[in-house]
C-alpha atoms as a PDB file:
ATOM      1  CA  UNK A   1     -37.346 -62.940 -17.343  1.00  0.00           C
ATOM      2  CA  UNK A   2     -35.008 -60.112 -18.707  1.00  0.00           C
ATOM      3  CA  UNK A   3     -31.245 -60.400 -19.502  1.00  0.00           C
ATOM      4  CA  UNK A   4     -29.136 -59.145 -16.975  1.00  0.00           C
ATOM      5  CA  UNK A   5     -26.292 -59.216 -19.011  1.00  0.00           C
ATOM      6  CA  UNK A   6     -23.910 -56.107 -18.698  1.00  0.00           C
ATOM      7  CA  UNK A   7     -23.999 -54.640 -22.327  1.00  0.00           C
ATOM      8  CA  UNK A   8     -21.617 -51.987 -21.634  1.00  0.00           C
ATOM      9  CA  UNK A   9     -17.541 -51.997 -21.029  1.00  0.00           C
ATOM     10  CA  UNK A  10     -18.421 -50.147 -18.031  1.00  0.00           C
ATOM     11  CA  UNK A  11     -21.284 -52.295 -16.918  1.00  0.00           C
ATOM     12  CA  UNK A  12     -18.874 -55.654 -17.308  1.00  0.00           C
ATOM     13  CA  UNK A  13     -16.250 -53.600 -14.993  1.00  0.00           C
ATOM     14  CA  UNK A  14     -18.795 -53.358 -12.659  1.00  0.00           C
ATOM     15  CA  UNK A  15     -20.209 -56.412 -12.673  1.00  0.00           C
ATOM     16  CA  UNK A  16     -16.780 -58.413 -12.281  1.00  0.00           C
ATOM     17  CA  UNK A  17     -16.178 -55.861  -9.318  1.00  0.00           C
ATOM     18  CA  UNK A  18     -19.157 -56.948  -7.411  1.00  0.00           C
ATOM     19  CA  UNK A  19     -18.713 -60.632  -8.607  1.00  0.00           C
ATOM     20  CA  UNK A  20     -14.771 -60.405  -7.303  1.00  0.00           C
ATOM     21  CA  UNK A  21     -16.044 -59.790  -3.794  1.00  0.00           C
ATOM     22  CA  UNK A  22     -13.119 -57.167  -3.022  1.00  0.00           C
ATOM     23  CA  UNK A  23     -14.052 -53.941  -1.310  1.00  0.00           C
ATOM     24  CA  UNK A  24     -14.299 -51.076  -3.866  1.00  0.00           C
ATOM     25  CA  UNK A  25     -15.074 -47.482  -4.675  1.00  0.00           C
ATOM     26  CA  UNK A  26     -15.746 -45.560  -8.130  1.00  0.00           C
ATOM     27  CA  UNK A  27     -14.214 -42.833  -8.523  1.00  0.00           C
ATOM     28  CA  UNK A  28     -15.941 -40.841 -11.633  1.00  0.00           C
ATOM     29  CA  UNK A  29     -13.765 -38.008 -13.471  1.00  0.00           C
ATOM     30  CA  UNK A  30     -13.508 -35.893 -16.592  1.00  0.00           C
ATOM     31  CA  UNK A  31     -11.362 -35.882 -18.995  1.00  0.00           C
ATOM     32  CA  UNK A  32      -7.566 -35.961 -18.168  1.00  0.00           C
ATOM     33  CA  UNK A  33      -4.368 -35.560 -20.382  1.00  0.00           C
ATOM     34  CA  UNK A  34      -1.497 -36.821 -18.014  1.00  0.00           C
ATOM     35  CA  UNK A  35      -0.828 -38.999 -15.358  1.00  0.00           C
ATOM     36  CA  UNK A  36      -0.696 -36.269 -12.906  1.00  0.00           C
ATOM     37  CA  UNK A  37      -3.937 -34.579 -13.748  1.00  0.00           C
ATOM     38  CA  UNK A  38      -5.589 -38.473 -13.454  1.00  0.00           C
ATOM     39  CA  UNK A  39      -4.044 -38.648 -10.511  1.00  0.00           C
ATOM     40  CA  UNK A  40      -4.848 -35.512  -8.831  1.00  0.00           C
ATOM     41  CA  UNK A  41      -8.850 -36.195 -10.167  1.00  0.00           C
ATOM     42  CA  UNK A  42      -8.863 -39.737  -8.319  1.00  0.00           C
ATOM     43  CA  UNK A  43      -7.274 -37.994  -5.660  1.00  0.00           C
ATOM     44  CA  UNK A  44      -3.974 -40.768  -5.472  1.00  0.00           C
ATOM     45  CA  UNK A  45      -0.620 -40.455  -5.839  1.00  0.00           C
ATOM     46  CA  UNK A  46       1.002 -40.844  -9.844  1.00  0.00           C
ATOM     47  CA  UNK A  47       2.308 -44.223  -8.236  1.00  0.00           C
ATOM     48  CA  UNK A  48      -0.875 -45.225  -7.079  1.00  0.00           C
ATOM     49  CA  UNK A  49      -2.559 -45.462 -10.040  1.00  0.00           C
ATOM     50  CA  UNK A  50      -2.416 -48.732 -11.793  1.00  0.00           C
ATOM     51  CA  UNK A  51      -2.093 -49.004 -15.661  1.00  0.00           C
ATOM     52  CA  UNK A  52      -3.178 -52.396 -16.879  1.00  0.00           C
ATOM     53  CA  UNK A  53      -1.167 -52.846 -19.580  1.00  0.00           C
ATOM     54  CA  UNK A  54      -2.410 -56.036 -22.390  1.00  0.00           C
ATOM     55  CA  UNK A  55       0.976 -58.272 -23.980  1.00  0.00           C
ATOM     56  CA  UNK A  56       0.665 -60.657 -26.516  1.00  0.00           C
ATOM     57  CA  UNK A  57       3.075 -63.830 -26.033  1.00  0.00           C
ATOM     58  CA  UNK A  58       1.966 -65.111 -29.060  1.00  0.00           C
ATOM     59  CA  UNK A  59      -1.320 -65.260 -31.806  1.00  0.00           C
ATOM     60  CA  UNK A  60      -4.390 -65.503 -29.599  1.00  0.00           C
ATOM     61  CA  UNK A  61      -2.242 -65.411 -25.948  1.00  0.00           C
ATOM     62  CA  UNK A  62      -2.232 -62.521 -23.935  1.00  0.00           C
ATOM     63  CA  UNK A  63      -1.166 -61.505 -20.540  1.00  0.00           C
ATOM     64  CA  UNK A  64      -2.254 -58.574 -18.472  1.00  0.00           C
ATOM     65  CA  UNK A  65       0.651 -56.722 -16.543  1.00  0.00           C
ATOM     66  CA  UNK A  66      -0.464 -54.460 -13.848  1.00  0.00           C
ATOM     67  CA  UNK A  67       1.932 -51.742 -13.175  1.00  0.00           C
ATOM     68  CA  UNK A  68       2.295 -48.369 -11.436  1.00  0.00           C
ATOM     69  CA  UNK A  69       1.280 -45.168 -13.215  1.00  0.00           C
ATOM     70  CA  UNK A  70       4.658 -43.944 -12.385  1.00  0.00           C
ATOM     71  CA  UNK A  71       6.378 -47.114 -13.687  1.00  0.00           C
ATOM     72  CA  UNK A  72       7.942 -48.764 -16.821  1.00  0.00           C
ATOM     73  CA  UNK A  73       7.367 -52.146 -17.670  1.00  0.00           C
ATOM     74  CA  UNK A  74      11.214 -54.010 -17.940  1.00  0.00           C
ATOM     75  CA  UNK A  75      10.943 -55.750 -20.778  1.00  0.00           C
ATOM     76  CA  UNK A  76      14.014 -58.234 -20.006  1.00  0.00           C
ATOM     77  CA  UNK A  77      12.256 -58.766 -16.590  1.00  0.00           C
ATOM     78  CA  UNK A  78       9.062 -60.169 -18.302  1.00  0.00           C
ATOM     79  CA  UNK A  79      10.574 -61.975 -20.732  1.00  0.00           C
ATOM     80  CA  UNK A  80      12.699 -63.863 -18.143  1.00  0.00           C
ATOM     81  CA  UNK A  81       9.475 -64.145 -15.973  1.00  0.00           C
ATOM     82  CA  UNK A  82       7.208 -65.681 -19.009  1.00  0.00           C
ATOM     83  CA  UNK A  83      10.296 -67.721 -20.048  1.00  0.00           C
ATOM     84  CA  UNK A  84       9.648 -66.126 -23.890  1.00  0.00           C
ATOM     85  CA  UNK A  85      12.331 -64.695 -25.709  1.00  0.00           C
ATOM     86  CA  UNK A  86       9.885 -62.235 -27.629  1.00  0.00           C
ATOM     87  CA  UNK A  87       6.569 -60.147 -26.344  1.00  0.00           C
ATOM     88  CA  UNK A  88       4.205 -57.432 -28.465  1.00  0.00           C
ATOM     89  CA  UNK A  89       2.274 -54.840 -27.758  1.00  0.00           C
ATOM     90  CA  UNK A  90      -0.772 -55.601 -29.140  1.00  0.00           C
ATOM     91  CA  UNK A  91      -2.316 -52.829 -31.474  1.00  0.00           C
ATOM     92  CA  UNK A  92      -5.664 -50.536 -30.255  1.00  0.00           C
ATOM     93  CA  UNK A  93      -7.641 -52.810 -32.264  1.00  0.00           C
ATOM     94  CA  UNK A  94      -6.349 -56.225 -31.294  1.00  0.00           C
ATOM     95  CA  UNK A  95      -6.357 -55.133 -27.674  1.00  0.00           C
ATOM     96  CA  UNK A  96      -9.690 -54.123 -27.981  1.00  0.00           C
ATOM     97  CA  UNK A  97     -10.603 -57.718 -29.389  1.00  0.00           C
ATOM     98  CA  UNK A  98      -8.739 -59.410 -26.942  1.00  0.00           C
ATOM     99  CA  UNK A  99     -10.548 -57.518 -24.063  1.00  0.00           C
ATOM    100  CA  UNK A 100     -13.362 -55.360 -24.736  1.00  0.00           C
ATOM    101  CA  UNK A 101     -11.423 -52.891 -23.631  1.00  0.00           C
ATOM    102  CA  UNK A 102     -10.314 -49.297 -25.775  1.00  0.00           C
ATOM    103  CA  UNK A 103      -7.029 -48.487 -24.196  1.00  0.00           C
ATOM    104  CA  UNK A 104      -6.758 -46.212 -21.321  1.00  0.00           C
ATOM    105  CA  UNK A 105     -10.132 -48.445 -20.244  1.00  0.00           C
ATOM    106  CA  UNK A 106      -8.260 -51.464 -19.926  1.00  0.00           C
ATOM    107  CA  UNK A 107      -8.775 -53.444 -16.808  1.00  0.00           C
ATOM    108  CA  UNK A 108      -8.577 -57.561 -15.833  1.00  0.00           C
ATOM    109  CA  UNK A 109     -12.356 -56.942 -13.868  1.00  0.00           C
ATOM    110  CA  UNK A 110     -14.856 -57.764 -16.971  1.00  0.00           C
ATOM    111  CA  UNK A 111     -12.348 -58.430 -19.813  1.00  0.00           C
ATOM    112  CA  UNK A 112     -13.924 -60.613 -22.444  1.00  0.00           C
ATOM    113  CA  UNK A 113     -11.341 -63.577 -21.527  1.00  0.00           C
ATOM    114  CA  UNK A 114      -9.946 -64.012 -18.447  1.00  0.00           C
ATOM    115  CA  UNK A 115      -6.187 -63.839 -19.082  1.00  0.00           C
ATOM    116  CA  UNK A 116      -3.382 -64.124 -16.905  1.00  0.00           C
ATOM    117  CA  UNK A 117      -2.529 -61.495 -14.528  1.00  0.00           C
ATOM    118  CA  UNK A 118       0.946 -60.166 -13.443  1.00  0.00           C
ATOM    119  CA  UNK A 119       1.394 -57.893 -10.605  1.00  0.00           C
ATOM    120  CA  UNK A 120       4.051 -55.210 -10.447  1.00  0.00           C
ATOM    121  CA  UNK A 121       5.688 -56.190  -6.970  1.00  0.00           C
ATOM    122  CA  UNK A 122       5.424 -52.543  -5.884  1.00  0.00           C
ATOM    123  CA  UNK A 123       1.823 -52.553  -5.652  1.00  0.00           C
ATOM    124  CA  UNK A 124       1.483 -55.148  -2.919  1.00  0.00           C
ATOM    125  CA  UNK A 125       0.375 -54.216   0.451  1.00  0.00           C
ATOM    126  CA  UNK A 126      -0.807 -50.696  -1.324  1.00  0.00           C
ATOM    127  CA  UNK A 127      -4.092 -49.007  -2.108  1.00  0.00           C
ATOM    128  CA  UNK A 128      -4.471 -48.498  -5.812  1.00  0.00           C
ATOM    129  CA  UNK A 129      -6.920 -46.621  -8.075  1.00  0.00           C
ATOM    130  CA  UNK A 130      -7.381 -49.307 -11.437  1.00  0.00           C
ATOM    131  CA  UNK A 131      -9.905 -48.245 -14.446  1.00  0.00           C
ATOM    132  CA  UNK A 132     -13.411 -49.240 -14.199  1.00  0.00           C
ATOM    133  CA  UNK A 133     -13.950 -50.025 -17.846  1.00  0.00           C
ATOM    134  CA  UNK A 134     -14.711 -46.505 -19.235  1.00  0.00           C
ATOM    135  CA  UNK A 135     -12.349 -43.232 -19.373  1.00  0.00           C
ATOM    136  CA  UNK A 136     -12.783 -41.104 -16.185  1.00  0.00           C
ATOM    137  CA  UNK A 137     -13.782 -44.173 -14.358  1.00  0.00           C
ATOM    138  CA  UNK A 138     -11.585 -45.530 -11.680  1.00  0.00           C
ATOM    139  CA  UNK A 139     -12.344 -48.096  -8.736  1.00  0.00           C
ATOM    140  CA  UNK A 140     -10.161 -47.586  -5.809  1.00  0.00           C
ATOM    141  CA  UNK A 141      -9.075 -50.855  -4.323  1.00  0.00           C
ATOM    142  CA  UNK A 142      -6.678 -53.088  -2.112  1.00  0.00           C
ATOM    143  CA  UNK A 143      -3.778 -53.965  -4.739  1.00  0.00           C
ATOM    144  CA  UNK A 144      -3.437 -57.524  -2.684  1.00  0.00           C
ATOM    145  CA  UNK A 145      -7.134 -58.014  -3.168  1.00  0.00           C
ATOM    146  CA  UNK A 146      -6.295 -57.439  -6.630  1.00  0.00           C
ATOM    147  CA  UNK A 147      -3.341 -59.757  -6.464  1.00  0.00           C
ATOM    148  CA  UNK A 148      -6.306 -62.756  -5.197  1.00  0.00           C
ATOM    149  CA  UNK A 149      -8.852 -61.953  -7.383  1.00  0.00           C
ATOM    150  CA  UNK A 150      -7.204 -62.819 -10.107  1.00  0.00           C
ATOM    151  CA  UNK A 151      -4.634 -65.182  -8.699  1.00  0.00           C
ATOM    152  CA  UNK A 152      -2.079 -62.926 -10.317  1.00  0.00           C
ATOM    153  CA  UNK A 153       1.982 -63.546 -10.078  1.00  0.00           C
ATOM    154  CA  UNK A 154       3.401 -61.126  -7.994  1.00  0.00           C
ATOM    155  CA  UNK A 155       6.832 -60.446  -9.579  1.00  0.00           C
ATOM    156  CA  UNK A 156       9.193 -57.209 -10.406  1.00  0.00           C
ATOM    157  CA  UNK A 157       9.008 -56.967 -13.593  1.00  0.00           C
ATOM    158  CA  UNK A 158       8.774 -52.590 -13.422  1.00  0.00           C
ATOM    159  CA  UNK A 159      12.332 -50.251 -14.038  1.00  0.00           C
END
């Protein structure tokens, strides 16, 4: 019997893709400096792209906020949605920990722990292009199959 374990941050993406059920696509790329050039390589829109963005509430408690590429995250917003009165950005290293994920790999399909998951209200009803798990991988996906994977909150929380 072998172990059909995904060993790779890639091959966890993957597998939590296929596991999710949702209609996908990769799209594979090389590498990319801006938002525009990642865009124009997936072949979206800079709004279409989703960054998956990790925030600690507190030691050990993390939330993932899905956003669009062309978006800010509104601090004030969150904070009022997640009824905290404080949020950090994790570092490299303690997002990494918390997910598996380097950043600009980051994604909710395959992290290590399944946190919670906050949608951007603008992505609903859209088709999005979210990382795969590895840089220059993308899957291009219904955000609202997204949004029911995960069971995410759909709230504005983007400026």
């Amino acid at each position: 019997m072998s172990d059909t374990t995904p060993t790779t941050p890639r091959d966890r993406a993957l597998a939590s893709f296929e596991a999710s059920g949702i209609d996908y696509s990769i799209t594979e790329h090389g590498p990319v400096n801006s938002l525009e050039e990642a865009a124009a390589a997936r072949g979206v829109q800079p709004r279409d792209i989703v960054k998956t963005i990790v925030v600690r509430l507190e030691e050990g408690r993390y939330v993932f906020v899905l956003i669009g590429g062309d978006k800010q995250i509104s601090w004030a917003k969150l904070r009022a949605h997640l009824g905290v009165s404080r949020l950090h950005m994790p570092s490299a290293d303690e997002a990494f920990d918390a997910t598996g994920f380097v950043r600009g790999t980051i994604t909710p399909f395959g992290s290590k722990t399944a946190w919670p998951v906050i949608a951007d209200s603008a992505l609903a009803g859209r088709t999005v292009s979210i990382g795969a798990g590895d840089h220059g991988w993308a899957a291009t996906v219904r955000a609202d199959d997204v949004i029911s994977a995960f069971g995410a909150s759909v709230v504005d929380v983007s400026e």
